[in-house]
Protein backbone atom coordinates (compact mmCIF):
# COMPACT_ATOMS: atom_id res chain seq x y z
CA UNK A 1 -58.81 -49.30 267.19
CA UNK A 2 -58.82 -52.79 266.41
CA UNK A 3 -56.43 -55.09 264.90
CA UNK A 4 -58.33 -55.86 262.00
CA UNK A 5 -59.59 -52.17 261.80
CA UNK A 6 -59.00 -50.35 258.09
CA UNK A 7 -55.73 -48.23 257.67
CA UNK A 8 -55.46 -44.90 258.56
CA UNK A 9 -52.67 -41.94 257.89
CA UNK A 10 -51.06 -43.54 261.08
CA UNK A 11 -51.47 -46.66 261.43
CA UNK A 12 -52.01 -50.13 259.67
CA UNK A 13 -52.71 -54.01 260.41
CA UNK A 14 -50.35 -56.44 259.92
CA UNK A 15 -49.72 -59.92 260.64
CA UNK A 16 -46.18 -60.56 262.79
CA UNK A 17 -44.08 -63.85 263.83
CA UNK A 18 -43.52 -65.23 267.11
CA UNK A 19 -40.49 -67.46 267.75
CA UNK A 20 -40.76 -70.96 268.16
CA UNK A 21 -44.73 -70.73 267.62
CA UNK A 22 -45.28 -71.62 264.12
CA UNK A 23 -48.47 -70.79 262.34
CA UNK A 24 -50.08 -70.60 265.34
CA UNK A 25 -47.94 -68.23 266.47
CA UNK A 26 -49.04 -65.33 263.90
CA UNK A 27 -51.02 -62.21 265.45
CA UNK A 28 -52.54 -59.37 263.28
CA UNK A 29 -51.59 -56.29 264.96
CA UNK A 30 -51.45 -52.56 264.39
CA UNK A 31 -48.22 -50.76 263.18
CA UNK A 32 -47.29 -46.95 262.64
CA UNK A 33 -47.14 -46.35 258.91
CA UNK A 34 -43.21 -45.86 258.19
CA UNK A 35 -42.08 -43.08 256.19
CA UNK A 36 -39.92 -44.38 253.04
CA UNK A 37 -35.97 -43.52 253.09
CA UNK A 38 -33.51 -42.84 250.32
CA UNK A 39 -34.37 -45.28 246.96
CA UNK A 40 -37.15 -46.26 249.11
CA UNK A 41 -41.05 -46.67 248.35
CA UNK A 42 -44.23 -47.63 250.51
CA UNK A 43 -46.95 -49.98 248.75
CA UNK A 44 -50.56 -50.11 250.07
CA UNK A 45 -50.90 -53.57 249.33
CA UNK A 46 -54.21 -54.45 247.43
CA UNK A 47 -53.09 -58.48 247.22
CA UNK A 48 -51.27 -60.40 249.01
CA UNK A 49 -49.96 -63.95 247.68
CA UNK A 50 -49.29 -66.77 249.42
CA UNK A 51 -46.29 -69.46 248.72
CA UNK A 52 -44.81 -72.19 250.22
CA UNK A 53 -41.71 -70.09 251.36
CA UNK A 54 -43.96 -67.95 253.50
CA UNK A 55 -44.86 -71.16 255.72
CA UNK A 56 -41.32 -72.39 255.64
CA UNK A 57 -39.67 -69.34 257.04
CA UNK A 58 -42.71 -68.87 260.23
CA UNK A 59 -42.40 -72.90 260.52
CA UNK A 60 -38.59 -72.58 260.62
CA UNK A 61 -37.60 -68.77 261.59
CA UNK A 62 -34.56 -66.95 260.47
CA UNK A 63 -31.57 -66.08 262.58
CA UNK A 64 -32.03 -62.19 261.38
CA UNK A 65 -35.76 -62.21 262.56
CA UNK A 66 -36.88 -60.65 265.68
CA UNK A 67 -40.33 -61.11 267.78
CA UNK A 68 -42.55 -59.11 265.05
CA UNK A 69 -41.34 -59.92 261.93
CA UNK A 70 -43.92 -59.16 259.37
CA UNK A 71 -43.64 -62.34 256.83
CA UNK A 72 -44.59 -62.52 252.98
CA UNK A 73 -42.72 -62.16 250.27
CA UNK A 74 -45.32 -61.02 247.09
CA UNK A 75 -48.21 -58.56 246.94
CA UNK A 76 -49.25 -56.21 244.25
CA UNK A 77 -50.09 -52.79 245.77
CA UNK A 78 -50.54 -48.84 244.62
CA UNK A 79 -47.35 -46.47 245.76
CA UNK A 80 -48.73 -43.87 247.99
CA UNK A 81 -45.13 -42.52 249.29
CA UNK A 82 -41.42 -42.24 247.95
CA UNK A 83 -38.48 -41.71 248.91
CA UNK A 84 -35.48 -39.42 247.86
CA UNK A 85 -33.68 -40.92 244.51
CA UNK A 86 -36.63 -42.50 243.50
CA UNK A 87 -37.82 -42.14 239.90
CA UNK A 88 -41.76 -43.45 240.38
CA UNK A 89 -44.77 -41.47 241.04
CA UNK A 90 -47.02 -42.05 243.80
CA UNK A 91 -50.01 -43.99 242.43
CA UNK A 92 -48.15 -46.63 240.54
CA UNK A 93 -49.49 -49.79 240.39
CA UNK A 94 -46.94 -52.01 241.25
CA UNK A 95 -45.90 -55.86 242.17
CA UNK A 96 -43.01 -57.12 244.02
CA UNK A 97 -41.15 -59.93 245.11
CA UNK A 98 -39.56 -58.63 248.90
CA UNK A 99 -36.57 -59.32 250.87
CA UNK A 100 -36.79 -61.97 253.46
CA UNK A 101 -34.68 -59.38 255.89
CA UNK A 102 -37.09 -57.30 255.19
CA UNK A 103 -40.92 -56.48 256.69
CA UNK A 104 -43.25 -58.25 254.04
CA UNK A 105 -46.68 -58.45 252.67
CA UNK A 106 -48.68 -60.02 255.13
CA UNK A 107 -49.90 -56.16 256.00
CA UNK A 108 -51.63 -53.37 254.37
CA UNK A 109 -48.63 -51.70 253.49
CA UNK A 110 -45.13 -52.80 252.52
CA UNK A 111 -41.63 -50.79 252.65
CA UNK A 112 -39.56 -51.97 249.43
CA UNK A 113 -36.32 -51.08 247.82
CA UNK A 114 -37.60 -49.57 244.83
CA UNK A 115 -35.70 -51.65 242.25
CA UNK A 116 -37.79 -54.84 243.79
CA UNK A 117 -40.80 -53.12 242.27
CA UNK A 118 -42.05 -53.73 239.15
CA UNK A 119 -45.22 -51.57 237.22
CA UNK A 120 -48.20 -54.09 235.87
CA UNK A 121 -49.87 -53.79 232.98
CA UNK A 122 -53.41 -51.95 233.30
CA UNK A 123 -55.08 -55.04 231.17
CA UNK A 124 -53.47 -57.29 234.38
CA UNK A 125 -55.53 -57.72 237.22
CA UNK A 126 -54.26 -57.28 241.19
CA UNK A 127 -54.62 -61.54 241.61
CA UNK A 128 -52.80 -62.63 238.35
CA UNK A 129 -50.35 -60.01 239.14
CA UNK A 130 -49.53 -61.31 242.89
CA UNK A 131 -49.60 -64.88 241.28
CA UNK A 132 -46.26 -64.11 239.48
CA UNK A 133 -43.33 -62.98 241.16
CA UNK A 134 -41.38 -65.61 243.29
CA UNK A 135 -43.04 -68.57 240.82
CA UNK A 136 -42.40 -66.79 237.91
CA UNK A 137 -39.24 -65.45 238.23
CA UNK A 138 -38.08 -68.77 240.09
CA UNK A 139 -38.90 -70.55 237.12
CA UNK A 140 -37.77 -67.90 234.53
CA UNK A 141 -34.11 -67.84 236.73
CA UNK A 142 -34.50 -71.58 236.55
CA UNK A 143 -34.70 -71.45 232.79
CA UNK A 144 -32.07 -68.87 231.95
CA UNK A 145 -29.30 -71.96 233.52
CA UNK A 146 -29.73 -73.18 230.56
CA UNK A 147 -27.60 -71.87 227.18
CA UNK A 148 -29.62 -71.13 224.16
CA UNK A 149 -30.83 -74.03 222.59
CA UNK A 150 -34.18 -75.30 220.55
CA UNK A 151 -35.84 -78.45 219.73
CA UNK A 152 -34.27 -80.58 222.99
CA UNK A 153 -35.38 -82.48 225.45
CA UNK A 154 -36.34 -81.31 229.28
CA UNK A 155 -38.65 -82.40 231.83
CA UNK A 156 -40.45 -80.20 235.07
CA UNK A 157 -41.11 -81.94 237.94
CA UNK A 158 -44.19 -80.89 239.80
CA UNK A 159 -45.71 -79.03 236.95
CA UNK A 160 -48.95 -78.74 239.07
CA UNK A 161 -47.77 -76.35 240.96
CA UNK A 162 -47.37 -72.92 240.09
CA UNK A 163 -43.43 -72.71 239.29
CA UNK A 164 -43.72 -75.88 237.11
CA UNK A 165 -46.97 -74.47 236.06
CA UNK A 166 -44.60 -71.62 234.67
CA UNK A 167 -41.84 -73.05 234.18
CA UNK A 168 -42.93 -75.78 231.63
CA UNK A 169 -44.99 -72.63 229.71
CA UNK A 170 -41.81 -70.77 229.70
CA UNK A 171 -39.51 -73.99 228.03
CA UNK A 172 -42.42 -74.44 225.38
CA UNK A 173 -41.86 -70.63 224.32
CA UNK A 174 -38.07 -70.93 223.79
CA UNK A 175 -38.65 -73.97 221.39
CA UNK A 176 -37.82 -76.72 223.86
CA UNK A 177 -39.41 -80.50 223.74
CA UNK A 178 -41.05 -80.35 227.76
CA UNK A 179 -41.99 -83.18 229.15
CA UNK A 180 -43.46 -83.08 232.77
CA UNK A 181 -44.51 -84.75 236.07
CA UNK A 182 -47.86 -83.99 237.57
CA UNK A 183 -51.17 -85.72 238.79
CA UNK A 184 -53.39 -87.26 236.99
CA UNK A 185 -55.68 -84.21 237.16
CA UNK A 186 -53.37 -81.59 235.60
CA UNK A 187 -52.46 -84.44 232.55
CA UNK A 188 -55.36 -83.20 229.81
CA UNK A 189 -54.82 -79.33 230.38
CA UNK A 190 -50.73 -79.62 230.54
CA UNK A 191 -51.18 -81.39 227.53
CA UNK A 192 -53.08 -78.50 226.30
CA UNK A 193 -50.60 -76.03 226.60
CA UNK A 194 -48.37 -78.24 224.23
CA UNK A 195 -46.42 -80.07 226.99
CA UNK A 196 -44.76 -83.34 225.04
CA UNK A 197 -45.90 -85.67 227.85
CA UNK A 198 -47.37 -85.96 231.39
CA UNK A 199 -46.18 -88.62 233.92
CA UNK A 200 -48.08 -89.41 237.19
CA UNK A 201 -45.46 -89.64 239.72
CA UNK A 202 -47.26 -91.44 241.96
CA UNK A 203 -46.35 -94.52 239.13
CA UNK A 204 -43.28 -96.30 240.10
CA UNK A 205 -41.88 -96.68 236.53
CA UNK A 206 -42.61 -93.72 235.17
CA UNK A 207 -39.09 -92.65 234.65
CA UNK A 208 -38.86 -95.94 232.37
CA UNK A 209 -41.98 -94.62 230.74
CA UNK A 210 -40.16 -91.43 229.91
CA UNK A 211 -36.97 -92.91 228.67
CA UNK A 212 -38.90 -95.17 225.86
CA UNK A 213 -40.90 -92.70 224.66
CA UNK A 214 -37.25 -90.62 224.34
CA UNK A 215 -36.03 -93.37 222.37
CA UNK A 216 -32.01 -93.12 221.23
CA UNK A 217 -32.50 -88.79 222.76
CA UNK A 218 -31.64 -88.01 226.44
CA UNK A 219 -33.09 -85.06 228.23
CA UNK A 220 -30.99 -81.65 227.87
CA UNK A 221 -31.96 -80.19 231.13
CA UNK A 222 -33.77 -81.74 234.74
CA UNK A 223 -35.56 -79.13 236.33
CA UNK A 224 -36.57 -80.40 239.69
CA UNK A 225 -38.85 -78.72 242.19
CA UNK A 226 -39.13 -81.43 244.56
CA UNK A 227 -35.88 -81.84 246.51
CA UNK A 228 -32.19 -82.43 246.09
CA UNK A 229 -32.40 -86.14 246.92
CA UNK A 230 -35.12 -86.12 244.20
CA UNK A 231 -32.70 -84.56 241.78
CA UNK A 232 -30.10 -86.49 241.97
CA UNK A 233 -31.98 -89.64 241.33
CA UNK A 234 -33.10 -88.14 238.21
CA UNK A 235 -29.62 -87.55 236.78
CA UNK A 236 -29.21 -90.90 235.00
CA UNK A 237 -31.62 -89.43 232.71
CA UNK A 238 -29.29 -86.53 231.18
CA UNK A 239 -27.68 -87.31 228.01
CA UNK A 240 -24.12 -85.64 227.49
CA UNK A 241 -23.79 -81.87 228.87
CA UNK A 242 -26.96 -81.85 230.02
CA UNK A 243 -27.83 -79.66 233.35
CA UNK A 244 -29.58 -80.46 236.29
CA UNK A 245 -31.55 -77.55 237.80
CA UNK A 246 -32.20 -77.74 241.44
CA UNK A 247 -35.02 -75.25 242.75
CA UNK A 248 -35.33 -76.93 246.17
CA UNK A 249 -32.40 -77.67 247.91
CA UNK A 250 -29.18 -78.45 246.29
CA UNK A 251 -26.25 -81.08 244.95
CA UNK A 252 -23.78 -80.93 247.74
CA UNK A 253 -22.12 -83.74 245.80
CA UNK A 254 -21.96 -85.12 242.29
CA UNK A 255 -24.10 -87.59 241.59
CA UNK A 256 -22.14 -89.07 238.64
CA UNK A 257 -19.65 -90.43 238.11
CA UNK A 258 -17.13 -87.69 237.10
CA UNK A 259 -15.44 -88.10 233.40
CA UNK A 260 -19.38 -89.52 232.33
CA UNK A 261 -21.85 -87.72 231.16
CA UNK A 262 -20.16 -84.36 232.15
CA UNK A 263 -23.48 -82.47 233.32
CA UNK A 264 -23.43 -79.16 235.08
CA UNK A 265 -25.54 -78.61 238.09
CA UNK A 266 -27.28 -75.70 239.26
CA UNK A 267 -29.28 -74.44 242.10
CA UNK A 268 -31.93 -71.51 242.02
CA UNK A 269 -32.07 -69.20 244.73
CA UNK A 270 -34.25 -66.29 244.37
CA UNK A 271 -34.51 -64.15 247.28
CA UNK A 272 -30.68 -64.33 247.26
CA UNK A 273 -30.40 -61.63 245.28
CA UNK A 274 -31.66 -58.79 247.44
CA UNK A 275 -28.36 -59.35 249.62
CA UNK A 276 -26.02 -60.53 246.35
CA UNK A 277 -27.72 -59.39 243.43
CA UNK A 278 -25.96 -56.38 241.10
CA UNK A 279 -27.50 -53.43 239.17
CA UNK A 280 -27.06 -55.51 236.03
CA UNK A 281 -28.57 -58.46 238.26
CA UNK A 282 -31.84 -56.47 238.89
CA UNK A 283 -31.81 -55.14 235.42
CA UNK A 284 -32.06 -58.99 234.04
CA UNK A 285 -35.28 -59.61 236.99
CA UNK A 286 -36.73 -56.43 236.28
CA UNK A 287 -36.68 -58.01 232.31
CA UNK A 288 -37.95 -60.94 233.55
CA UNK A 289 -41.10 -59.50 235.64
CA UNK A 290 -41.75 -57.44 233.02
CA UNK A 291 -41.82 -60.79 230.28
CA UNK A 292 -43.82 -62.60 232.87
CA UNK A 293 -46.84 -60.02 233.11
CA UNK A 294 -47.02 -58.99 229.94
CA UNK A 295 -47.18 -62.49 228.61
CA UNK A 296 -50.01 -62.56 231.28
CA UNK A 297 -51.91 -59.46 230.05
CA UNK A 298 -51.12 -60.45 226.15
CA UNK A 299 -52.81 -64.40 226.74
CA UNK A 300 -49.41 -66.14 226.07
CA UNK A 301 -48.86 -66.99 229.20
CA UNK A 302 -51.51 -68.64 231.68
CA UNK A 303 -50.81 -67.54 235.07
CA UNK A 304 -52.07 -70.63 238.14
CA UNK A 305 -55.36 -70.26 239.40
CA UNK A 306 -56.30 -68.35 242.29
CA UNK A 307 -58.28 -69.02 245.27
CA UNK A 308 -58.74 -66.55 247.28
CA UNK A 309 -59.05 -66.03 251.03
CA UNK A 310 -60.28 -63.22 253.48
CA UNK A 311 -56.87 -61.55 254.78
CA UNK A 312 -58.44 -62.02 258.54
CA UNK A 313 -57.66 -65.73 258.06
CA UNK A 314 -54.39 -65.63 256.38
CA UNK A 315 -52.98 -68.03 259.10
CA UNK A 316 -55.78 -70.76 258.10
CA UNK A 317 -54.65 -69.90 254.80
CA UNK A 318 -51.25 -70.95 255.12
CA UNK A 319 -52.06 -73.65 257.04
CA UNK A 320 -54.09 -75.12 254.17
CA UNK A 321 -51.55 -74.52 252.01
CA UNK A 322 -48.77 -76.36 254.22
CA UNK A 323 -51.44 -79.35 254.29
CA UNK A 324 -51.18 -79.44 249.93
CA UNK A 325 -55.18 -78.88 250.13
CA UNK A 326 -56.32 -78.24 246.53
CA UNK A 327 -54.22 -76.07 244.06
CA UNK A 328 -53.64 -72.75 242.72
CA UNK A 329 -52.50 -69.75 244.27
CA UNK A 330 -54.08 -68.46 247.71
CA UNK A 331 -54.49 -64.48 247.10
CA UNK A 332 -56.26 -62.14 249.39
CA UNK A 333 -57.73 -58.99 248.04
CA UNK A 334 -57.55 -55.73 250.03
CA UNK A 335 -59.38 -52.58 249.58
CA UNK A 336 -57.69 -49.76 247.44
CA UNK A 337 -55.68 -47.29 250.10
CA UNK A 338 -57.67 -44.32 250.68
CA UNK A 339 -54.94 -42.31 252.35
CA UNK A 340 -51.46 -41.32 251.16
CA UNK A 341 -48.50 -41.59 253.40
């Protein structure tokens, strides 16, 4: 059978890493289907979601992954298998947001841990749902750094792209003043969502721009997405107590002054919390997943546009996503499973 040939009770296609090779380096072969363990579940996948981490880790590699290594790290699928201790039916519609130990999307099916599973709505649809997980609960973990607070200040970098996207919806529902940084083509429908402001940052002095619209204020909270370099150069612009959110890279050092303005910093790491996270941890996510689609489903919450892609050319797909070719989300649609594990 082919490598690109349907699934079967046996077997399946997925795409695996090579070391060293990069994108180019990604072959779509066939695997046995596995059986799930203890607190285990299998997931015929029925779309597959691309993000930048995906491209990082096959560009990069990990120390823990071998010749094989399936990548991906969000699908939306149906459960057609369980394992012992689990308390979900086969046939549950599901998305998740997977381990980067562990085998991942980029296949027809996916072994989880089932607390990394989450049920979607029926109104949701397979590509909103894939759309969500590591932007959505990046940004809502990026959000929840800060304490409860209304009617202050923040900006999002890169609110563009999708965790931004999210991110900058998420601050306007908690009662938050958002101000953001985008391109000139995202300015008139950001500023539809209710965004306070939209800076190009290709403009030199737009962080001057920002500061005189602000007046005698200072922001509350920095949420960058761009890098930690990027962050710190934005810190100037926190008023007293304010936090700086980091959701690439991280401060390694303070960069104030200490005794000034006295902000906190903060980094985001999602995926961390497969190999740290607690039951009350998961609990919180699983809250959060469950906020994020149903804010989806209800219309309070615009999930990023989706382009989709045939999952034969998932490696041109990434690669067009490394490139920063368009926007949106890159989802690839697979048929429903017709066989149960």
């Amino acid at each position: 059978m082919s490598a690109n040939g349907p699934m079967t009770a046996n077997d399946y296609a997925a795409w695996t890493w090579t070391p060293g090779a990069s994108l180019d380096g990604l072959c779509l072969a066939r695997r046995p289907v596995p059986a799930p363990g203890p607190d285990e579940v299998l997931v015929a996948n029925t779309a597959i979601a691309l993000n930048p981490v995906d491209w990082k880790m096959i560009d990069w590699g990990r120390d823990d992954w071998q010749q094989g290594q399936v990548p991906g790290v969000d699908g939306v699928g149906i459960v057609i298998a369980v394992g012992s201790g689990v308390n979900l039916r086969a046939g549950t519609r599901v998305a998740y947001h997977q381990a980067l130990t562990r085998g991942g999307s980029f296949a027809e099916v996916t072994l989880l841990r089932a607390r990394a599973v989450y049920p979607v709505p029926d109104s949701l649809d397979d590509a909103s749902a894939a759309s969500l997980p590591c932007p959505g609960l990046t940004a809502w973990q990026a959000l929840e750094k800060l304490p409860a607070c209304h009617n202050r200040d923040v900006l999002v970098t890169g609110a563009g792209g999708a965790v931004g996207y999210l991110l900058a919806q998420l601050a306007l529902q908690r009662g938050l003043r958002v101000w953001v940084t985008a391109s000139a083509k995202h300015r008139e429908h950001l500023l539809q969502l209710g965004v306070a402001g939209v800076f190009d940052y290709r403009d030199g002095q737009w962080t001057q721009a920002l500061l005189e619209v602000l007046g005698p204020r200072r922001l509350h909270g920095i949420f960058d997405t761009v890098s930690g370099n990027h962050a710190a150069s934005l810190a100037p612009l926190l008023g007293y107590n304010g936090h700086l959110v980091c959701i690439q890279d991280r401060q390694e050092n303070a960069p104030l002054p200490a005794f000034s303005t006295a902000i906190s910093l903060h980094e985001v790491a999602l995926n961390s919390i497969h190999v740290h996270g607690e039951t009350l941890d998961w609990q919180a996510l699983r809250a959060g997943a469950e906020h994020l689609m149903q804010g989806v489903a209800n219309g309070q919450l615009q999930a990023p546009a989706t382009r989709f892609f045939d999952f034969a050319e998932l490696p041109e797909a990434l690669r067009r996503l490394k490139s920063g070719e368009g926007s949106g989300k890159w989802i690839s649609l697979l048929p429903a499973p017709m066989v149960v594990a």
